[in-house]
N, C-alpha and C. Protein backbone atom coordinates (compact mmCIF):
# COMPACT_ATOMS: atom_id res chain seq x y z
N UNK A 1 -0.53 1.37 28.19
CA UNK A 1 -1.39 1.09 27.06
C UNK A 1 -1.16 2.16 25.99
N UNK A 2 -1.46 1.38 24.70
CA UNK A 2 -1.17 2.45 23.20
C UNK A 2 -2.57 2.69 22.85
N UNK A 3 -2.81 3.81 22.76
CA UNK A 3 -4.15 4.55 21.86
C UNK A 3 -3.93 4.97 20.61
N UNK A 4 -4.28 4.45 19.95
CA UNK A 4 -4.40 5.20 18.60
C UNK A 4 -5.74 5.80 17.97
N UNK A 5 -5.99 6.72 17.38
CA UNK A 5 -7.31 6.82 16.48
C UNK A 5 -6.94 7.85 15.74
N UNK A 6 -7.72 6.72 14.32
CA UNK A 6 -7.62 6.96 13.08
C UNK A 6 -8.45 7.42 12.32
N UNK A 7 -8.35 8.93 11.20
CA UNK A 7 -9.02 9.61 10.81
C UNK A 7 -9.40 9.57 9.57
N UNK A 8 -10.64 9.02 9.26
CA UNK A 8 -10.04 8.97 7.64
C UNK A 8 -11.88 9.11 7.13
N UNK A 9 -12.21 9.22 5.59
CA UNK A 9 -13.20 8.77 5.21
C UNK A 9 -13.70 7.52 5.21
N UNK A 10 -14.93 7.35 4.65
CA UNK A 10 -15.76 5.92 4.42
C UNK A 10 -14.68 5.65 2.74
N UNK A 11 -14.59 4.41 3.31
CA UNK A 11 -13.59 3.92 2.23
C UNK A 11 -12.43 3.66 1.97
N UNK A 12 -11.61 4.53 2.67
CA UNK A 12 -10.39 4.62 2.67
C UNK A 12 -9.54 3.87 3.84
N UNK A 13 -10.02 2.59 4.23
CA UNK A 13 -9.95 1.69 5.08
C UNK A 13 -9.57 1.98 6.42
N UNK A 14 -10.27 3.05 7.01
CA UNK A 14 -9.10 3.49 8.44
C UNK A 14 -10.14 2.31 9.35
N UNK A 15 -10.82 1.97 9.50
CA UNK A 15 -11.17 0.66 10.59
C UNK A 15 -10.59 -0.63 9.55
N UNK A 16 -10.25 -0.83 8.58
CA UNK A 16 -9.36 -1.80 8.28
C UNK A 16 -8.11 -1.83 8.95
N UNK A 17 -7.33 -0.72 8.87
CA UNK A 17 -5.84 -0.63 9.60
C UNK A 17 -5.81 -0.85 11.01
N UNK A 18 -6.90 0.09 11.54
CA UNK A 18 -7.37 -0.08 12.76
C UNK A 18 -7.00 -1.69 13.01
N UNK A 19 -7.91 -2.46 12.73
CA UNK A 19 -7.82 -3.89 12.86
C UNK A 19 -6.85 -4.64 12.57
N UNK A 20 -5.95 -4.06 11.57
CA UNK A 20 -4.76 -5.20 11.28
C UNK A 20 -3.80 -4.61 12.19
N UNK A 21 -3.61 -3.47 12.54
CA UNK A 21 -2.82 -3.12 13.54
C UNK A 21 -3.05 -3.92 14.95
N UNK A 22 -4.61 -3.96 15.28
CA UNK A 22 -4.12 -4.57 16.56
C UNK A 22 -3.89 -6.04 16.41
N UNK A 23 -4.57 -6.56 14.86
CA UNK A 23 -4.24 -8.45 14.40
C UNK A 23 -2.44 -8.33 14.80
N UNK A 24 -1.94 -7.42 13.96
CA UNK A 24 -0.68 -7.29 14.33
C UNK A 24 0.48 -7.56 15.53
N UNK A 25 -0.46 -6.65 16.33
CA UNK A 25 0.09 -6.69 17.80
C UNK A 25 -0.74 -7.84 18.61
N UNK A 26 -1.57 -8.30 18.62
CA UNK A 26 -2.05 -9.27 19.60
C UNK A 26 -1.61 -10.84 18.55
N UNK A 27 -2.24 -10.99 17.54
CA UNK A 27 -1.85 -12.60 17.11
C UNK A 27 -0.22 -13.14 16.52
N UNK A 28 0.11 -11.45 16.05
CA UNK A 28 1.52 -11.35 15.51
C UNK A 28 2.59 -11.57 16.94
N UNK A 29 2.35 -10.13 17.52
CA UNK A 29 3.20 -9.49 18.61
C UNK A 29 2.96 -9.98 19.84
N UNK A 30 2.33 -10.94 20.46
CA UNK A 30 1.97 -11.41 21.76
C UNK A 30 2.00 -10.06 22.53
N UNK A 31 0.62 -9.68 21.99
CA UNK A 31 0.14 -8.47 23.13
C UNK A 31 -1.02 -8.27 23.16
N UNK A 32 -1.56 -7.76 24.04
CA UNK A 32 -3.58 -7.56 23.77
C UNK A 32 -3.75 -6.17 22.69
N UNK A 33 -4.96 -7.02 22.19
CA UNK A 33 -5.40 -5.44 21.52
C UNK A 33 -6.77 -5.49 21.45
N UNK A 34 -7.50 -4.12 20.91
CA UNK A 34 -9.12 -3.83 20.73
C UNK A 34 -8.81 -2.52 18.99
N UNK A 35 -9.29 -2.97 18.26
CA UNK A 35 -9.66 -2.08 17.53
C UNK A 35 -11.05 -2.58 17.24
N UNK A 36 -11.67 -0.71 16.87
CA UNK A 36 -13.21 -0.68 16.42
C UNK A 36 -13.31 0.50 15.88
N UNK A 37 -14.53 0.94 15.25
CA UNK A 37 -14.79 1.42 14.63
C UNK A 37 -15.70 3.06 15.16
N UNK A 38 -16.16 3.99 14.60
CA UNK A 38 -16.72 4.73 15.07
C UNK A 38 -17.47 5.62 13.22
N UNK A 39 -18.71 5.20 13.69
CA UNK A 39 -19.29 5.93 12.20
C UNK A 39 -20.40 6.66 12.52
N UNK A 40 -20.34 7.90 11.23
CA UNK A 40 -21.65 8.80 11.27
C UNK A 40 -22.73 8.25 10.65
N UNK A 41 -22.60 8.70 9.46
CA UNK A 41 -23.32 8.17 8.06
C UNK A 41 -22.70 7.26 7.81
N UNK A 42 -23.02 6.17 7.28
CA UNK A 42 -22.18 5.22 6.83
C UNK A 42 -22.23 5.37 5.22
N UNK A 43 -21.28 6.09 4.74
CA UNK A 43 -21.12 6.23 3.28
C UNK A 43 -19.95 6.35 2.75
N UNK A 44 -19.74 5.97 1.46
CA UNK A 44 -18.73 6.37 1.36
C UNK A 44 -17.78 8.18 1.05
N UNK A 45 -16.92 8.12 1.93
CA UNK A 45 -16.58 9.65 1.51
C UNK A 45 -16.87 10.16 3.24
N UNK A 46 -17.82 10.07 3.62
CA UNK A 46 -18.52 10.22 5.29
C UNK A 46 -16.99 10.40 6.34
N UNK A 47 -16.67 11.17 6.63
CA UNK A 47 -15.89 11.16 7.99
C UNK A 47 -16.23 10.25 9.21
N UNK A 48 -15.16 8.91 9.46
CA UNK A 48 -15.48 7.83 9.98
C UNK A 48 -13.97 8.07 10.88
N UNK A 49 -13.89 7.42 12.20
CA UNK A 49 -13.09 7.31 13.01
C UNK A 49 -12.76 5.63 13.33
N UNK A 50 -11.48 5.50 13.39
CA UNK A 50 -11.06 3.96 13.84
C UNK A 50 -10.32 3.88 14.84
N UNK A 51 -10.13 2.93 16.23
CA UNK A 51 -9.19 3.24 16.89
C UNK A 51 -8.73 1.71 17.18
N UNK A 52 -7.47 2.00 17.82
CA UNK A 52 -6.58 0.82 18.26
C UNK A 52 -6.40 0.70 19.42
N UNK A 53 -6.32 -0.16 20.34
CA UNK A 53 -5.45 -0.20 21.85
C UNK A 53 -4.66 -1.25 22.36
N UNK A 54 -3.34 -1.12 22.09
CA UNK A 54 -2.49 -2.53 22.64
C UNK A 54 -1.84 -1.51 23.79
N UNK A 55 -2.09 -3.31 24.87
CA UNK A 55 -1.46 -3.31 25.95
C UNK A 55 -0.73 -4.77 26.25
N UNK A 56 0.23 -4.83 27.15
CA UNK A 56 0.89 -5.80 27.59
C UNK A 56 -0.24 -6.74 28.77
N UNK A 57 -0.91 -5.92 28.88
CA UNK A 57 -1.96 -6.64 30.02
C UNK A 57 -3.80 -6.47 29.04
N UNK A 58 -4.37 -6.89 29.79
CA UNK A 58 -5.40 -7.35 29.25
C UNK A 58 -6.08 -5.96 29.27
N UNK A 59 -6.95 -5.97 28.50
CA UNK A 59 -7.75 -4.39 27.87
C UNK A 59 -9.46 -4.27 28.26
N UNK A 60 -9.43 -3.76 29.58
CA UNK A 60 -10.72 -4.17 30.03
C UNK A 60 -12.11 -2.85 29.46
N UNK A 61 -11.19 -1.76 28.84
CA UNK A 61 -12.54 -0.89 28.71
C UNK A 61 -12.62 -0.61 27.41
N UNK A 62 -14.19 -0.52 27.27
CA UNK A 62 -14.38 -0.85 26.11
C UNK A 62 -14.81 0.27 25.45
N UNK A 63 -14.64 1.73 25.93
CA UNK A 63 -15.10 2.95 25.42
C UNK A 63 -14.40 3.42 24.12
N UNK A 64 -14.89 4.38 23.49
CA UNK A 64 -13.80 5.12 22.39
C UNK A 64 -12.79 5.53 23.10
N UNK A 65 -11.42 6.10 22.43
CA UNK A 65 -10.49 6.35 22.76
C UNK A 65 -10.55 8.11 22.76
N UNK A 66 -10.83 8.86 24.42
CA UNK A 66 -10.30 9.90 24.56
C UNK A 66 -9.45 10.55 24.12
N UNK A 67 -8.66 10.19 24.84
CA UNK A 67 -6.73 11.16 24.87
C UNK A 67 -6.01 10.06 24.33
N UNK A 68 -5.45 10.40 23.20
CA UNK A 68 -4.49 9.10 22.39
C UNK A 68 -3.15 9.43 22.42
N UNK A 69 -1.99 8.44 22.08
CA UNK A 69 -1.29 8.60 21.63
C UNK A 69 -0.06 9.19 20.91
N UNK A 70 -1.06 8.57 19.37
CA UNK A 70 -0.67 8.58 18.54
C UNK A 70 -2.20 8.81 17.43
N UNK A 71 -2.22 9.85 16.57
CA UNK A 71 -3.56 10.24 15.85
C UNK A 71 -3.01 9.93 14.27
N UNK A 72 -3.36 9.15 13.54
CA UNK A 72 -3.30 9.10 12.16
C UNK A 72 -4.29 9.62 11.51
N UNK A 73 -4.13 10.11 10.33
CA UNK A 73 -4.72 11.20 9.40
C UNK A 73 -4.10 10.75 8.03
N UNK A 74 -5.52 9.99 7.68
CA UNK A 74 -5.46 9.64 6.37
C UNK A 74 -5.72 10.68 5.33
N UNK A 75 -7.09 11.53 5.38
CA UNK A 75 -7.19 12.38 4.98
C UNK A 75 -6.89 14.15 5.02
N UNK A 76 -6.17 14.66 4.95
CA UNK A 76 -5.67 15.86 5.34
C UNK A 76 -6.83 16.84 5.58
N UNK A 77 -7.95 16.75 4.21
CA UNK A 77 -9.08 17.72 4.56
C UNK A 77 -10.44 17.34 5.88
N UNK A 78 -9.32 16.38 6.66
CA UNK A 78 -10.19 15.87 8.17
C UNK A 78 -9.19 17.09 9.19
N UNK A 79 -8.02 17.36 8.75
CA UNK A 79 -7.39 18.08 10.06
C UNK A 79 -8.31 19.29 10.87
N UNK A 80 -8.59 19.67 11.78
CA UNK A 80 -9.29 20.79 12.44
C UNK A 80 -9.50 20.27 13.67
N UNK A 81 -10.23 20.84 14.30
CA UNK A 81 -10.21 20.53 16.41
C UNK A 81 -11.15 19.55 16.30
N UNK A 82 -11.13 17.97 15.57
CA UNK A 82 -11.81 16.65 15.98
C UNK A 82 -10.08 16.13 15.95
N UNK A 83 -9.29 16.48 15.18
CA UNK A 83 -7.96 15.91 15.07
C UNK A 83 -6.89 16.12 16.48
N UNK A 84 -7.33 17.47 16.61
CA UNK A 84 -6.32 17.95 18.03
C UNK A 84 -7.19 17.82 19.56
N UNK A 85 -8.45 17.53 18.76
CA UNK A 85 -8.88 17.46 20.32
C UNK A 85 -8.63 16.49 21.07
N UNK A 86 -8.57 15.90 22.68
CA UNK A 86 -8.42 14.77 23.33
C UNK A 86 -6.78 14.28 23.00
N UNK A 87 -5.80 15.27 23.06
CA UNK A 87 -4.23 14.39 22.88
C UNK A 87 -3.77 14.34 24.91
N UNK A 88 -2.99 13.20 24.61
CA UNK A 88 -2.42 13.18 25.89
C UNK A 88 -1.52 14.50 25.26
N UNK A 89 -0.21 14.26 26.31
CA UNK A 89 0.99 14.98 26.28
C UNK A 89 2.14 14.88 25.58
N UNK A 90 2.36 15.01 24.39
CA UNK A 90 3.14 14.54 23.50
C UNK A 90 2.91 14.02 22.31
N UNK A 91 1.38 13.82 22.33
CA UNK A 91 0.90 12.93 21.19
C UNK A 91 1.70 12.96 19.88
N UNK A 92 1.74 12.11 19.55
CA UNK A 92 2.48 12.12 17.51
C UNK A 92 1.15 11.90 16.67
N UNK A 93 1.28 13.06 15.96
CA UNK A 93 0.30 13.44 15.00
C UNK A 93 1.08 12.80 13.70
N UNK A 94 0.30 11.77 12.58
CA UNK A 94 0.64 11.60 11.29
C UNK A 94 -0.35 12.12 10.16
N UNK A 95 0.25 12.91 9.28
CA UNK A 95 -0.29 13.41 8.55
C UNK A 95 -0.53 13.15 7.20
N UNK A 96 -1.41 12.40 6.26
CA UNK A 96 -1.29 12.15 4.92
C UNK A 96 -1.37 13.60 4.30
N UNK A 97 -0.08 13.84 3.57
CA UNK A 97 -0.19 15.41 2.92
C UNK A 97 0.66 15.47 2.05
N UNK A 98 1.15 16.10 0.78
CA UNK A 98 2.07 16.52 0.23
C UNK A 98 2.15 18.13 0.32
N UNK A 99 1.94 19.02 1.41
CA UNK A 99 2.17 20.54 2.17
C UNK A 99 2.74 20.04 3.68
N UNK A 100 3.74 19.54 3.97
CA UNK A 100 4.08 19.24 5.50
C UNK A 100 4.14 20.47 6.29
N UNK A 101 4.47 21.56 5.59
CA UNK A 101 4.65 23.13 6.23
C UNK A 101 3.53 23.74 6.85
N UNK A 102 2.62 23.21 6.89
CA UNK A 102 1.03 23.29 6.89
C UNK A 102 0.66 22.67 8.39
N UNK A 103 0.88 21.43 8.78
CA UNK A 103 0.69 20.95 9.99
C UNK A 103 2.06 21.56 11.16
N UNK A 104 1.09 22.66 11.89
CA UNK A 104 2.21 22.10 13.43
C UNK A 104 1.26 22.16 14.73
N UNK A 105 1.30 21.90 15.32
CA UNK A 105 0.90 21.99 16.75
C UNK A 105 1.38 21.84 17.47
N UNK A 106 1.75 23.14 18.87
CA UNK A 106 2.91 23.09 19.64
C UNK A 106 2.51 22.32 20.84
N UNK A 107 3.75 21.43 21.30
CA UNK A 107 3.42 20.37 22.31
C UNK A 107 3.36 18.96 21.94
N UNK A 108 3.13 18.73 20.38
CA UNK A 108 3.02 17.69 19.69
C UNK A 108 3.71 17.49 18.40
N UNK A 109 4.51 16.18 18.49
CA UNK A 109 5.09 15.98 16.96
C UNK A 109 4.40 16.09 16.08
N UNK A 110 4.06 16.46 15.37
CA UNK A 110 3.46 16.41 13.60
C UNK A 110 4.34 15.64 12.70
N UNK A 111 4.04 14.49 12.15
CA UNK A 111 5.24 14.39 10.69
C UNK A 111 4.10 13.70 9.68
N UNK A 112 4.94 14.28 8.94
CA UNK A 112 3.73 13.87 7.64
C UNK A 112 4.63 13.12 6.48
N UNK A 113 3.74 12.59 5.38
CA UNK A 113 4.46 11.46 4.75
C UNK A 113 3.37 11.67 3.37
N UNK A 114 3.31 12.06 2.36
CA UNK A 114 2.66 11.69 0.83
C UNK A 114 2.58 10.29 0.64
N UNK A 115 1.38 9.93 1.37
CA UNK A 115 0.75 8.42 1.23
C UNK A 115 -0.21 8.12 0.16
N UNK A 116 -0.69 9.59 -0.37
CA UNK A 116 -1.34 9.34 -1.43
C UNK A 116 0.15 8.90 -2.77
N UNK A 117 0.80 9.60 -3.01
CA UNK A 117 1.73 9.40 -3.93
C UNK A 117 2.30 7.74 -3.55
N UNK A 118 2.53 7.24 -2.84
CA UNK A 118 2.81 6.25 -2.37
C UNK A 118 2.28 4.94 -2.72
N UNK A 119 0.90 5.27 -2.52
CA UNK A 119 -0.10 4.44 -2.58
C UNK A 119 -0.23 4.37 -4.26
N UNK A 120 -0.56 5.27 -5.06
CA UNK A 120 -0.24 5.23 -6.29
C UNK A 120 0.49 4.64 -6.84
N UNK A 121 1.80 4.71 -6.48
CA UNK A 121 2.95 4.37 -7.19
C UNK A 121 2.51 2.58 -7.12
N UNK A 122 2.47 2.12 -5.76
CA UNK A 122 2.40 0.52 -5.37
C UNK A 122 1.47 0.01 -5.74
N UNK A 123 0.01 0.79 -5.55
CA UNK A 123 -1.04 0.27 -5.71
C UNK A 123 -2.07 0.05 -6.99
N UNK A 124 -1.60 1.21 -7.29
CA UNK A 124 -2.54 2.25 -8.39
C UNK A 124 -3.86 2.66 -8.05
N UNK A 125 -4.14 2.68 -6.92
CA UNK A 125 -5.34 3.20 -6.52
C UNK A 125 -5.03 4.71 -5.35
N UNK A 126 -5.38 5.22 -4.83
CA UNK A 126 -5.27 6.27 -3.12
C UNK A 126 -5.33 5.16 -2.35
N UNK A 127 -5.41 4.68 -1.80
CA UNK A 127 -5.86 4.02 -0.64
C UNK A 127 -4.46 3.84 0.48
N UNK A 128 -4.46 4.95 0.89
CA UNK A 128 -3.19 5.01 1.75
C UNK A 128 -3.24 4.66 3.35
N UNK A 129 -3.99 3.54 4.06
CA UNK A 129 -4.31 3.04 4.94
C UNK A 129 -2.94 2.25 5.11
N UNK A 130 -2.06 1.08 4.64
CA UNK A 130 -1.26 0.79 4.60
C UNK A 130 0.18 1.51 4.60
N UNK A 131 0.22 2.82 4.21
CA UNK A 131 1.24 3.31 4.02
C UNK A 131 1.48 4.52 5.54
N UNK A 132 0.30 4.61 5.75
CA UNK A 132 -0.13 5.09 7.32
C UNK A 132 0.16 4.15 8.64
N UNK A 133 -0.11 3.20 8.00
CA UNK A 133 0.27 2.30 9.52
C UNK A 133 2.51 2.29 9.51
N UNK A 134 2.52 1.99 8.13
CA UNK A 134 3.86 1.98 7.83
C UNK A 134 4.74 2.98 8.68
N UNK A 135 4.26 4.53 8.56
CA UNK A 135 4.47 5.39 9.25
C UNK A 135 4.40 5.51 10.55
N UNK A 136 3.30 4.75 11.11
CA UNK A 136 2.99 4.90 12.40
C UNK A 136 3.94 4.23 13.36
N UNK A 137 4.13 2.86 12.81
CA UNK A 137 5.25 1.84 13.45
C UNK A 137 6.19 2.86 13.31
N UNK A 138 6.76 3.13 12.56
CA UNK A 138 7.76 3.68 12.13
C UNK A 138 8.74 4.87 13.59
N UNK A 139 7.68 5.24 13.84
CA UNK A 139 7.67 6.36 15.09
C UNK A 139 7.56 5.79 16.22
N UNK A 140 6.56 4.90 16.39
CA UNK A 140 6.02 4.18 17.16
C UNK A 140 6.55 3.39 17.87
N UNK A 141 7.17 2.49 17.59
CA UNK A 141 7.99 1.26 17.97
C UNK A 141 7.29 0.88 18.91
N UNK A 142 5.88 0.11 18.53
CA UNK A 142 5.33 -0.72 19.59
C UNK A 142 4.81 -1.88 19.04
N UNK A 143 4.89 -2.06 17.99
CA UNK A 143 4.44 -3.06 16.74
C UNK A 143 5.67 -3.02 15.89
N UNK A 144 6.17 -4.91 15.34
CA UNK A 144 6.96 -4.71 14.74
C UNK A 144 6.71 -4.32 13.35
N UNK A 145 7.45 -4.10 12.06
CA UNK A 145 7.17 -4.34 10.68
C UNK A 145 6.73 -5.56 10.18
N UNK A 146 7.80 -7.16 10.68
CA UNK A 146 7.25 -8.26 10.31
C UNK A 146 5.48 -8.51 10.69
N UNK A 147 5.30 -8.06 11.78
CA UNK A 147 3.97 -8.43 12.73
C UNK A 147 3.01 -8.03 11.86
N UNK A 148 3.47 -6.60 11.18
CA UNK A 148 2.20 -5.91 10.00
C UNK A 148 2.10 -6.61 8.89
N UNK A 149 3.25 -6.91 8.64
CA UNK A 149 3.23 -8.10 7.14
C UNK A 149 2.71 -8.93 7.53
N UNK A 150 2.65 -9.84 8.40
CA UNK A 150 2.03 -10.79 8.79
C UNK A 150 0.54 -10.63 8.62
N UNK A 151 0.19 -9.80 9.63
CA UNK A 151 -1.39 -9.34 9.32
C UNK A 151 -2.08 -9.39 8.01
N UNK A 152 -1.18 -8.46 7.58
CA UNK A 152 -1.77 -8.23 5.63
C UNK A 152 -1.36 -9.71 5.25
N UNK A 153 -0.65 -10.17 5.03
CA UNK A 153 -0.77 -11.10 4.31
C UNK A 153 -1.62 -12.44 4.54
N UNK A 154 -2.24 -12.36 6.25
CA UNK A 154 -3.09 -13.08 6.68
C UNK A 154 -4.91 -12.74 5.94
N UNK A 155 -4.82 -11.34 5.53
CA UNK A 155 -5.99 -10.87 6.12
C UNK A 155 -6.49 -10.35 4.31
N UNK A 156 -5.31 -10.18 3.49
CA UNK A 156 -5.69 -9.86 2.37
C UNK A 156 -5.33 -11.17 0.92
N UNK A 157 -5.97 -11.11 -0.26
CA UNK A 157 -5.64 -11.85 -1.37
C UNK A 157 -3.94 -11.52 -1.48
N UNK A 158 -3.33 -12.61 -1.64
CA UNK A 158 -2.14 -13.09 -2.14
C UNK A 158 -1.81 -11.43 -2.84
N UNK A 159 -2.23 -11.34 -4.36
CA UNK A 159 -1.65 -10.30 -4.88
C UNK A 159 -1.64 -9.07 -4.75
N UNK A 160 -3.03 -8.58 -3.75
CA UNK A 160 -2.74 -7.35 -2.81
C UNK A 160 -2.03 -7.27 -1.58
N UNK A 161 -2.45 -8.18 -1.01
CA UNK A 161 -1.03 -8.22 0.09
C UNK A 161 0.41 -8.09 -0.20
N UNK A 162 0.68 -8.30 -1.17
CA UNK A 162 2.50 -8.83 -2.01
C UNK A 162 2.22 -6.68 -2.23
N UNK A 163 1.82 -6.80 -2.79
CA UNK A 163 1.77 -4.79 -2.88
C UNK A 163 1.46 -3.84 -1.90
N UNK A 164 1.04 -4.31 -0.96
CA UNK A 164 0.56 -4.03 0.64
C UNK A 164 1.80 -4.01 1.31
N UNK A 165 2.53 -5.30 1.21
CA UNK A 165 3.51 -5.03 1.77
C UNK A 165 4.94 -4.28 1.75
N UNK A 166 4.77 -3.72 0.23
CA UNK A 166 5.72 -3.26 -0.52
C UNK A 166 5.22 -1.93 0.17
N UNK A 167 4.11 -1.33 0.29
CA UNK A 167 3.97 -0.34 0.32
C UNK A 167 3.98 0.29 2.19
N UNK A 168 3.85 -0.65 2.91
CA UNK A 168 4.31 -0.46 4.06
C UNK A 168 5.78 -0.09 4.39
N UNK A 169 6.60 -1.22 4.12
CA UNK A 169 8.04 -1.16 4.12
C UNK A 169 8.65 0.20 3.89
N UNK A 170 8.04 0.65 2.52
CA UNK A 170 8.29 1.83 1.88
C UNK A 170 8.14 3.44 2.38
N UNK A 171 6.91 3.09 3.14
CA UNK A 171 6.73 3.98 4.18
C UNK A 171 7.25 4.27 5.52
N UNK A 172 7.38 2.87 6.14
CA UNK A 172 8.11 2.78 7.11
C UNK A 172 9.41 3.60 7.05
N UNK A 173 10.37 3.19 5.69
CA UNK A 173 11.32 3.71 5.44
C UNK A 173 11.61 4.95 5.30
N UNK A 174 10.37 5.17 4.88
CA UNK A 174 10.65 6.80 4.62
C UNK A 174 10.65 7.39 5.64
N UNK A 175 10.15 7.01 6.76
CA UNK A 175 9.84 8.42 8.20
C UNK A 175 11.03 7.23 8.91
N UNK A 176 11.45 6.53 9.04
CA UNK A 176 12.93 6.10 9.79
C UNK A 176 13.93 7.18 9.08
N UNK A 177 13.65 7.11 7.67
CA UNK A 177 15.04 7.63 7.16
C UNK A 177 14.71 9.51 7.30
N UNK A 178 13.41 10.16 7.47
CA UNK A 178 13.95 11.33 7.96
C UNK A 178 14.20 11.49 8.68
């Protein structure tokens, strides 16, 4: 089984990705999944947690996700011991940042990717939830790229999805090609 959990503010869609990631992998990818949500305050800006879990077999527990993965980090000013705490052995840490020199933790990949710049360029808004999952596959290889397009374009309006998807690809590309 894949754990993921995702770090981000109120707003910045990390239980959206959460969810199209596992739409991805279970209606796309013929595999089970559970994403949900985890909130304090519910506000916007509020430090909110999202997580994912695909498995090839059926997903019987229904708790938050302990020891993950794979940890995405939408927001950089979330990194500190809620980010490193609970990793299995190896975990891959993704980092939204333009300072990559800044994240390491020994025992665990770190790679980071300027999803805000990204998101700008495609979107014209921050909202770098899309450009995070982009990354994540990217490393990941447990979800395809088509499977995520699929999702978004299931799950969002025609003309944000068409820029959604631009902006995945783009990301994807970028952490294949370092």
């Amino acid at each position: 089984m894949i754990e993921v959990r995702w770090h981000g503010r109120g707003g910045q869609g990390s239980f959206t990705i959460a969810r199209l990631l596992g739409m991805a992998a279970s209606v796309y990818g013929g595999q089970y999944a559970q994403a949900f949500p985890s909130f304090g305050p519910e506000r916007r800006g509020a430090p909110v947690l999202g997580f994912t879990r695909i498995s090839d077999t059926k997903i019987t527990d229904r708790s938050e996700v302990d020891a993950c993965d794979y940890v995405v980090v939408l927001d950089e000013t979330l990194w500190g011991p809620q980010v490193v705490t609970g990793l299995k052995p190896n975990t891959k840490i993704i980092v939204n940042t333009e300072t990559p020199d800044k994240y390491k933790l020994d025992g665990h990949d770190v790679v980071t990717i300027d999803a805000t710049s990204l998101a700008l360029e495609h979107l014209g808004r921050p909202i770098t939830n899309t450009a995070m999952m982009g990354a994540l596959i990217a490393i990941g290889d447990f979800v395809s790229l088509e499977d995520c397009k699929q999702a978004i374009e299931a799950s969002m309006k025609p003309s944000i999805a068409a820029k959604n998807c631009i902006l995945i690809e783009k990301a994807f590309a970028m952490i294949r090609e370092a």
